[in-house]
N, C-alpha and C. Protein backbone atom coordinates (compact mmCIF):
# COMPACT_ATOMS: atom_id res chain seq x y z
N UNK A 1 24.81 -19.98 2.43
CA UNK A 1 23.36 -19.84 2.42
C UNK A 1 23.00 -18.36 2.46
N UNK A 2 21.73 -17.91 1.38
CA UNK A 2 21.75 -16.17 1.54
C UNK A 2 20.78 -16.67 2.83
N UNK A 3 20.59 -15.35 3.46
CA UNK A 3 19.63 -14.90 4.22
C UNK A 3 18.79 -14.05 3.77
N UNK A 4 17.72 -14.28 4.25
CA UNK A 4 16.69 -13.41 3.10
C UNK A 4 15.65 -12.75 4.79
N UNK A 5 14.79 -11.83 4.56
CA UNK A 5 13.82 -11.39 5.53
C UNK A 5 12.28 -11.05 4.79
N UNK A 6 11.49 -11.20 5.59
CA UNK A 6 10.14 -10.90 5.01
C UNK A 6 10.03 -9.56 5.00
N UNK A 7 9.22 -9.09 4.04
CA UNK A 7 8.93 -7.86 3.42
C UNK A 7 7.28 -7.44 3.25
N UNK A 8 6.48 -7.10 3.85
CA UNK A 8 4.88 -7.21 3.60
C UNK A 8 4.82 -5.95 2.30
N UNK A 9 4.20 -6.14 1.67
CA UNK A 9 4.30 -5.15 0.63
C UNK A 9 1.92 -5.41 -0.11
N UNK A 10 1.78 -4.05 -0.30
CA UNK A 10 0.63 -3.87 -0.98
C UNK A 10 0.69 -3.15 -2.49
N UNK A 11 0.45 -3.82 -3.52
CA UNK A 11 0.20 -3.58 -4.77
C UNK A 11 -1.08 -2.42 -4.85
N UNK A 12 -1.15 -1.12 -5.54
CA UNK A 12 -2.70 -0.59 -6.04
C UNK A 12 -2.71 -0.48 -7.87
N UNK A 13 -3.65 -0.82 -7.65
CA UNK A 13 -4.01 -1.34 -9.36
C UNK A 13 -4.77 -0.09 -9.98
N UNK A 14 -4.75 0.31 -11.01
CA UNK A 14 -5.50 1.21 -11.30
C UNK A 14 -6.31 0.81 -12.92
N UNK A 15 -7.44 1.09 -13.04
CA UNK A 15 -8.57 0.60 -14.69
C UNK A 15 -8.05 1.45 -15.04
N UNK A 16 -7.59 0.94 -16.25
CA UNK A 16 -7.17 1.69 -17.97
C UNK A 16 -8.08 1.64 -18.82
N UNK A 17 -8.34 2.36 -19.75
CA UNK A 17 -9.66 2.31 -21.32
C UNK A 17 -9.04 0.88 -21.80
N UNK A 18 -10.17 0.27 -21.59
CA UNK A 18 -9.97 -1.36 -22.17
C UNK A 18 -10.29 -2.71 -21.34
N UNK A 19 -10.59 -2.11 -19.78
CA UNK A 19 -10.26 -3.03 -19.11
C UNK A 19 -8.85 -3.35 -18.40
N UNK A 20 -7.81 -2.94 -18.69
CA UNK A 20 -6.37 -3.43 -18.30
C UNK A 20 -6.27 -2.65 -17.13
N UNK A 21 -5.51 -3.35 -15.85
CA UNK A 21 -4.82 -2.69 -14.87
C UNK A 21 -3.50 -2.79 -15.03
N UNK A 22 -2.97 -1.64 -14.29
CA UNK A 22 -1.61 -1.18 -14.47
C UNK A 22 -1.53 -1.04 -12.83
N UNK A 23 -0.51 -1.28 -12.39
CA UNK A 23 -0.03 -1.05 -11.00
C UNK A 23 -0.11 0.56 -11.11
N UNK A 24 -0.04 0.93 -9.77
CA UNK A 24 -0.25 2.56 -9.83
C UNK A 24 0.78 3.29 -8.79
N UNK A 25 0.57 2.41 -7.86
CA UNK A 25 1.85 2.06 -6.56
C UNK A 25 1.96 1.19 -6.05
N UNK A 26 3.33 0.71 -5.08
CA UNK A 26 3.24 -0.14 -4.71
C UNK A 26 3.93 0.45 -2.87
N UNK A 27 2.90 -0.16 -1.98
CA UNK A 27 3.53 0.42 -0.55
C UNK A 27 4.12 -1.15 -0.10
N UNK A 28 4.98 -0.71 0.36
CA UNK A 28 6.09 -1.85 1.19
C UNK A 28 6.49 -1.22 2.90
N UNK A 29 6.62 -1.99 4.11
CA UNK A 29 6.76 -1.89 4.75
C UNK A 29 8.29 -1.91 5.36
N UNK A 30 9.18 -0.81 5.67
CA UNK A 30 10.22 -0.48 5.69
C UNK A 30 10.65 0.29 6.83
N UNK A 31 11.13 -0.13 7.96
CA UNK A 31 11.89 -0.04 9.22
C UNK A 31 10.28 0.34 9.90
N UNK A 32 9.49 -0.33 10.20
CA UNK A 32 8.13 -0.59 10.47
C UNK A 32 7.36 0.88 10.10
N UNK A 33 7.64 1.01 8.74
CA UNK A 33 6.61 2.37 8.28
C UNK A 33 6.65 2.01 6.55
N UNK A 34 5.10 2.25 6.16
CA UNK A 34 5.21 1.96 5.10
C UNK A 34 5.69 2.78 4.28
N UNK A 35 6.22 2.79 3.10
CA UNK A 35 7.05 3.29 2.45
C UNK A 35 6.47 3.15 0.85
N UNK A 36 5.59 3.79 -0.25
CA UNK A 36 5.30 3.75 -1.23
C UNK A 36 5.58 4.58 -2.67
N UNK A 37 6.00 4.16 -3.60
CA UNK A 37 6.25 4.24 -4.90
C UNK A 37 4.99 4.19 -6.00
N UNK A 38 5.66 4.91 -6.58
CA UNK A 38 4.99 5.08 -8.07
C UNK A 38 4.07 6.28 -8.98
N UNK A 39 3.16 6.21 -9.13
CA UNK A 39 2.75 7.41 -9.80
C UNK A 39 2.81 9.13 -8.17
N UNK A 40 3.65 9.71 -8.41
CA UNK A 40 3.99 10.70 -7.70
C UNK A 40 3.57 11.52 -6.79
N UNK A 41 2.04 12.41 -7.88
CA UNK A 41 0.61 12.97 -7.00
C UNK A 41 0.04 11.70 -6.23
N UNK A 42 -0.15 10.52 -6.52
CA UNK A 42 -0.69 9.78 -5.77
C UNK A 42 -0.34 9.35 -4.37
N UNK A 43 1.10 9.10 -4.82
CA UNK A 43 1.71 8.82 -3.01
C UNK A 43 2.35 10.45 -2.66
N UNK A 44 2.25 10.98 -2.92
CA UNK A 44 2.23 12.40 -2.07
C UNK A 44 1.00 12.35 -1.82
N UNK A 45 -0.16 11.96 -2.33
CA UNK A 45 -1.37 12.63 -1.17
C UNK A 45 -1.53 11.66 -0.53
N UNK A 46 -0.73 10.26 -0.40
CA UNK A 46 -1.14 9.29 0.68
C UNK A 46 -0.32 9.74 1.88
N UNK A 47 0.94 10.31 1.56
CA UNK A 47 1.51 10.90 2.23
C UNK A 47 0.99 11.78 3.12
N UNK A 48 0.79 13.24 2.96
CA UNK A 48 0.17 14.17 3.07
C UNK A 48 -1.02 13.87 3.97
N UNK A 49 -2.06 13.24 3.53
CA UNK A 49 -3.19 13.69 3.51
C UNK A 49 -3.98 12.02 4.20
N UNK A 50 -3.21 10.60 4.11
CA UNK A 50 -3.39 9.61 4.93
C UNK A 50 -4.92 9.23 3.86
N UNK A 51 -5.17 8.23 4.46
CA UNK A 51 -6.43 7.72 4.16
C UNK A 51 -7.59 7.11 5.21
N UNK A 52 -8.51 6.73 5.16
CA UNK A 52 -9.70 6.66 6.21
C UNK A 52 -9.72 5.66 6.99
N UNK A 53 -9.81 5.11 7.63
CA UNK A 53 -9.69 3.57 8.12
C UNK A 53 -11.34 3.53 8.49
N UNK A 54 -12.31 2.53 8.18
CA UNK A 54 -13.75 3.21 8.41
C UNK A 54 -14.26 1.77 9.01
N UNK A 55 -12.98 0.67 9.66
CA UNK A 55 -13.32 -0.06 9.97
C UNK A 55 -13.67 0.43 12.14
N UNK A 56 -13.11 1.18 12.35
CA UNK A 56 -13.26 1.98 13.58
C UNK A 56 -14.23 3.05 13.45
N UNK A 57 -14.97 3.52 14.81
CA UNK A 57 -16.06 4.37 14.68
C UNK A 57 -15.57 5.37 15.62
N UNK A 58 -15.41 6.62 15.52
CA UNK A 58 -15.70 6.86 14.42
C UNK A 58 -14.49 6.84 13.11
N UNK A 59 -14.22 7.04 12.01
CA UNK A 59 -13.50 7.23 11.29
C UNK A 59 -12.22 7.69 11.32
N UNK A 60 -11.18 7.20 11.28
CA UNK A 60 -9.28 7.85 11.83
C UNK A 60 -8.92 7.90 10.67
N UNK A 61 -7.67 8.75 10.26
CA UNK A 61 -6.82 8.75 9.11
C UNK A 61 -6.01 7.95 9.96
N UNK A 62 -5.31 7.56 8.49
CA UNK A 62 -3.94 6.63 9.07
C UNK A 62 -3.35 7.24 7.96
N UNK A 63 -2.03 7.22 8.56
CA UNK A 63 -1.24 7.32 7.78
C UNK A 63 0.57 6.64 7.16
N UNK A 64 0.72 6.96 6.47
CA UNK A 64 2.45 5.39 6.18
C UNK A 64 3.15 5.64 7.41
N UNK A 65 3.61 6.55 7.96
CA UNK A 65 4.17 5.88 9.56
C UNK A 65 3.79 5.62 10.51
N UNK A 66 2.19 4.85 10.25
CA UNK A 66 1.72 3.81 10.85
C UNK A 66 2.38 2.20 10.60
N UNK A 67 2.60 1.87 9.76
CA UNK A 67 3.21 1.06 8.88
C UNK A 67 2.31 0.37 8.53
N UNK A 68 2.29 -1.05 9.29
CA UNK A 68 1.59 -2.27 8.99
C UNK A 68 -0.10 -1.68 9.04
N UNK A 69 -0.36 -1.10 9.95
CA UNK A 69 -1.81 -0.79 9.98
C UNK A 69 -2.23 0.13 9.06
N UNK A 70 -1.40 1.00 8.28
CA UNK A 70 -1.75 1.30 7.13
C UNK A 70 -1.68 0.47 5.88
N UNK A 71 -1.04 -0.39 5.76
CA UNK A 71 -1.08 -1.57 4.60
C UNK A 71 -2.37 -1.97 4.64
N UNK A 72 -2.34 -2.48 5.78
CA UNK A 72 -3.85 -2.98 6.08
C UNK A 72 -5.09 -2.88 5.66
N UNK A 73 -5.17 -1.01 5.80
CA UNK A 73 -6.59 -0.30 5.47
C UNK A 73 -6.73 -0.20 4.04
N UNK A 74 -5.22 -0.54 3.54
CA UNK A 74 -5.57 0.32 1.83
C UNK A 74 -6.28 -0.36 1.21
N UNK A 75 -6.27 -1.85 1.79
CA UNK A 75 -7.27 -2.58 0.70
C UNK A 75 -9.16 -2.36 0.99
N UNK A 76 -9.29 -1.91 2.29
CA UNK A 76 -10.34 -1.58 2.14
C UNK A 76 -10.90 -0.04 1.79
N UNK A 77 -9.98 0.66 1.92
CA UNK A 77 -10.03 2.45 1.13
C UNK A 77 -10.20 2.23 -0.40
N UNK A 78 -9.07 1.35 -0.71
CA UNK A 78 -9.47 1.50 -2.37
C UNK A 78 -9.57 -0.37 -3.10
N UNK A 79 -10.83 0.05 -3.08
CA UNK A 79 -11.85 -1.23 -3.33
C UNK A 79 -12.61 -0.59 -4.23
N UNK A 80 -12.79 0.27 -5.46
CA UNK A 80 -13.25 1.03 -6.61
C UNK A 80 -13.03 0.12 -7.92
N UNK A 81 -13.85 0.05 -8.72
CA UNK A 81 -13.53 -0.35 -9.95
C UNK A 81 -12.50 0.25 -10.13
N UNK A 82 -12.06 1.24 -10.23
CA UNK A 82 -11.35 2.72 -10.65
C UNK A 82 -9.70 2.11 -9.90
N UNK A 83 -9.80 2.30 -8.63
CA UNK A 83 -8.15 1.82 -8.28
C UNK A 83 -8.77 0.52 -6.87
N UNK A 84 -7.85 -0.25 -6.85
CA UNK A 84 -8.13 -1.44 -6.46
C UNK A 84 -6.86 -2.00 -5.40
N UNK A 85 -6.94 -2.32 -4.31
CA UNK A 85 -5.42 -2.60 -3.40
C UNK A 85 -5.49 -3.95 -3.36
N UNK A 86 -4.42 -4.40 -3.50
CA UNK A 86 -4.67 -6.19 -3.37
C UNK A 86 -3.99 -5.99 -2.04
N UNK A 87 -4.24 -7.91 -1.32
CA UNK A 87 -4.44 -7.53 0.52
C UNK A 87 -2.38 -7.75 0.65
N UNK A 88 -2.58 -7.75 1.71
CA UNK A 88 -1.30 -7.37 2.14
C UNK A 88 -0.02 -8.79 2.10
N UNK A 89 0.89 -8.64 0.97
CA UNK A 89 1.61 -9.73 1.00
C UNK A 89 3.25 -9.86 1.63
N UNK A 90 3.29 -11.27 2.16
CA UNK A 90 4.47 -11.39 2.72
C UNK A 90 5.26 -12.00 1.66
N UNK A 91 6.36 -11.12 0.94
CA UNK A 91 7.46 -11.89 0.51
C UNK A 91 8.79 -11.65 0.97
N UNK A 92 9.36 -12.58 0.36
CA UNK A 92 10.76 -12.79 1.51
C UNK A 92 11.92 -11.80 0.28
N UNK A 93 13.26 -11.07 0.83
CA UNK A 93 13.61 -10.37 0.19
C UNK A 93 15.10 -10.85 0.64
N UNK A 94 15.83 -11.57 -0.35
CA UNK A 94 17.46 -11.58 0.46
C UNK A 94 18.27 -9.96 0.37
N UNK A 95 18.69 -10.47 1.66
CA UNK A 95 19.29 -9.27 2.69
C UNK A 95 20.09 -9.07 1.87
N UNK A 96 20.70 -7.63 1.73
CA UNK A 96 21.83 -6.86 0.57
C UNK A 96 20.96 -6.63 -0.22
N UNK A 97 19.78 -6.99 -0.58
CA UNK A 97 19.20 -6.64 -2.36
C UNK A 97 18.87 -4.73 -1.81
C-alpha cells in the first residue's frame, strides 16, 4: 500500500489578451511554510515584500514562513480581474514523489 500525505497548495491565475488564464504560481505548504513557484519577479516579491492580510485591523503583512496563514490570505489579496488565487486546496501527495 503507498502512503501518501496531504499537501494544501494555492493556485494564482493570471488574465491573458483574450480572456484565458494561465497559472502564474503556485504556493504549496512545505515543512509548515509556504513554499511558491513560478513566474520569478512574482514570488520574489511575495517573498521579499509579503502581502496584506486586511482581514485584521489594523493591516499585517504576512509572509510564506507563516505557512498556512499565508495560503490563506492570498485568496483574498489577489481577488483582481488581473491575477486571481483560488482558495486553499488539500491534496494528498504519495510520500517519495
Amino acid at each position: 500500500m503507498v502512503k501518501s500525505t496531504p499537501m494544501a497548495r494555492v493556485e494564482i491565475y493570471r488574465l491573458k489578451k483574450g480572456g484565458l488564464q494561465d497559472i502564474y504560481a503556485i504556493c504549496t505548504l512545505v515543512d509548515e511554510k509556504a513554499v511558491c513557484e513560478g513566474n520569478k519577479r512574482f514570488v520574489n516579491r511575495l517573498n521579499t515584500q509579503g502581502i496584506l492580510d486586511r482581514s485584521v485591523r489594523p493591516a499585517q503583512k504576512v509572509f510564506p514562513n507563516e505557512g498556512r496563514r499565508f495560503l490563506e490570505v492570498l485568496k483574498d489579496h489577489f481577488n483582481s480581474g488581473y491575477l486571481v488565487a483560488s482558495e486553499v486546496e488539500n491534496t494528498w501527495v504519495a510520500e517519495g514523489s
